[in-house]
C-alpha atoms as a PDB file:
ATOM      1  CA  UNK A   1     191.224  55.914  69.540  1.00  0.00           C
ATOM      2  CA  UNK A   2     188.428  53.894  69.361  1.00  0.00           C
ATOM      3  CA  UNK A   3     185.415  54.258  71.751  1.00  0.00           C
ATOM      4  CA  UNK A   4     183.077  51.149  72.658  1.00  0.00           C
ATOM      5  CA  UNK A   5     180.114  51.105  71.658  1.00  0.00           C
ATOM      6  CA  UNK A   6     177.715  49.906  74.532  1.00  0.00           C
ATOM      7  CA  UNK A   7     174.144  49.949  73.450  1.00  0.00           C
ATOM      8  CA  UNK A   8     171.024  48.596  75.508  1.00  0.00           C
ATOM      9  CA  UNK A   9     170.228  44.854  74.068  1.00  0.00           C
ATOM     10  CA  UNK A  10     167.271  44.286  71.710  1.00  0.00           C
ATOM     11  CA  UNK A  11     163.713  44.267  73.173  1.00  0.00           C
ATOM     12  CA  UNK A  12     163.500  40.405  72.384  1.00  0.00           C
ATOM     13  CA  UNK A  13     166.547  40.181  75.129  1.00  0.00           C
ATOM     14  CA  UNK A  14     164.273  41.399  77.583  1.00  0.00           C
ATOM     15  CA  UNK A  15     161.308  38.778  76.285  1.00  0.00           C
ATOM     16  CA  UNK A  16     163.554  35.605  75.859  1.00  0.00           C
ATOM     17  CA  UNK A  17     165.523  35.448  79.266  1.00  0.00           C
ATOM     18  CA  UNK A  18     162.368  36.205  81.747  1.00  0.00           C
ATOM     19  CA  UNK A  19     160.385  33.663  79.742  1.00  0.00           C
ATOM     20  CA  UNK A  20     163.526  31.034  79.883  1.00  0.00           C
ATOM     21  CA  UNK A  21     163.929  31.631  83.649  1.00  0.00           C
ATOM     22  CA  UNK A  22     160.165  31.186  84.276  1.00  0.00           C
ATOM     23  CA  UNK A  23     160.326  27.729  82.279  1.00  0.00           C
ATOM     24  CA  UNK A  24     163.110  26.757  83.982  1.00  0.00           C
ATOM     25  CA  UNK A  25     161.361  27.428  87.629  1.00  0.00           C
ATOM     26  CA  UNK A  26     158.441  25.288  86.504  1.00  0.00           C
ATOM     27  CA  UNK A  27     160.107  22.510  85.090  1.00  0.00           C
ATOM     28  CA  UNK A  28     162.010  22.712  88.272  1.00  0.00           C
ATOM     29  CA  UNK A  29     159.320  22.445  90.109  1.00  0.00           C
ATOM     30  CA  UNK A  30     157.309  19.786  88.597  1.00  0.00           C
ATOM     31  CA  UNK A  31     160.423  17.555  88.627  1.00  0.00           C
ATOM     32  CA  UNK A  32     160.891  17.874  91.298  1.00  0.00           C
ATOM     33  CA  UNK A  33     157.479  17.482  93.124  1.00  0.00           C
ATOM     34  CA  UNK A  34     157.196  13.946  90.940  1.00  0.00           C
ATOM     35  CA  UNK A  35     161.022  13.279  92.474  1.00  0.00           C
ATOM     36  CA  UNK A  36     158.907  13.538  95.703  1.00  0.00           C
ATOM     37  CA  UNK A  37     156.214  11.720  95.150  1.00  0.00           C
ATOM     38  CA  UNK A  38     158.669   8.861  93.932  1.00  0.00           C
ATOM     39  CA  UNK A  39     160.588   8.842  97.162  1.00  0.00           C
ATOM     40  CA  UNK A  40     157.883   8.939  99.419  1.00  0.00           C
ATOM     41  CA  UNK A  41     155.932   6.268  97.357  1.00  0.00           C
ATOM     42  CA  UNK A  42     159.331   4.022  98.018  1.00  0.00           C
ATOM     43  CA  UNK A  43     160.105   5.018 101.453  1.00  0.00           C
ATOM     44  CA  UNK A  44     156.021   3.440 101.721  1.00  0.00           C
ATOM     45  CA  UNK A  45     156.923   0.294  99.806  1.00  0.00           C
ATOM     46  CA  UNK A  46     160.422   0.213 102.009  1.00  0.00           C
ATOM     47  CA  UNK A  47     158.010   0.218 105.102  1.00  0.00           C
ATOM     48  CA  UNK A  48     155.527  -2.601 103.972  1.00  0.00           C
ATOM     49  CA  UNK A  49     157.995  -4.715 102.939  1.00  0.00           C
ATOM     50  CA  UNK A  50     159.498  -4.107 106.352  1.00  0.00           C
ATOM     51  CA  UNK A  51     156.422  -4.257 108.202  1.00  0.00           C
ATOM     52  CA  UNK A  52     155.504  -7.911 106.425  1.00  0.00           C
ATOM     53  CA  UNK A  53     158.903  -9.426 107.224  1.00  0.00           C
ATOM     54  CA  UNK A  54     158.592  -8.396 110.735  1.00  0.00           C
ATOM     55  CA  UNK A  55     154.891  -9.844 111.156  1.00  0.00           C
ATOM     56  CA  UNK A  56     156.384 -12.884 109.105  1.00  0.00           C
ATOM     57  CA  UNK A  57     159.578 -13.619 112.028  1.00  0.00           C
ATOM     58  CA  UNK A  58     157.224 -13.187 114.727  1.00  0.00           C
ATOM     59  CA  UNK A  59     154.707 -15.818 112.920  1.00  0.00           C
ATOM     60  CA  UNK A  60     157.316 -18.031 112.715  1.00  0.00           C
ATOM     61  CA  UNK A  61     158.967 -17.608 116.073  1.00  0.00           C
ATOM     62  CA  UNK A  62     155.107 -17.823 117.689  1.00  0.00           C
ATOM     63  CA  UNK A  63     154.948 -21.594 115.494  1.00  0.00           C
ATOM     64  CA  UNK A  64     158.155 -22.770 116.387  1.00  0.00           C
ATOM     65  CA  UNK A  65     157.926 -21.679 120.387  1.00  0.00           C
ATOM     66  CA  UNK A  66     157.086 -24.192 122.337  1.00  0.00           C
ATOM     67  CA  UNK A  67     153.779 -23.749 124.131  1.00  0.00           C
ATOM     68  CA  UNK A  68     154.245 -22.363 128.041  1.00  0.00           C
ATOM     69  CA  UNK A  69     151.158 -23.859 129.193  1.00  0.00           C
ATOM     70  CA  UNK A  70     151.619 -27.408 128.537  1.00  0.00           C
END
């Protein structure tokens, strides 16, 4: 019979996957922090746009009323 041979993994095991799972936190990260900054710089440019086609109706509306003190 035949026993298995378990034997502790080479030091560059122990090297290679902290490394690996550090990079992969940081690229994590700075992904997705500039995901962030994307959204929120769209969610800003969602608002203007908003914001100008509001102030643009009630220009409009305020031309096309007619005046309450004639």
């Amino acid at each position: 019979m035949t026993a298995l041979a378990i034997s502790l993994p080479p030091s560059s095991h122990f090297i290679y996957i902290p490394v690996v799972f550090v990079l992969g936190i940081v690229l994590g990260f700075l992904f997705g922090a500039r995901a962030a900054r994307d959204e929120i710089a769209l969610a800003q440019k969602k608002a203007a746009g908003r914001e100008a086609r509001m102030a643009e109706r009630a220009a409009r509306r305020a031309a096309s009323a007619p005046d309450a003190d004639k």
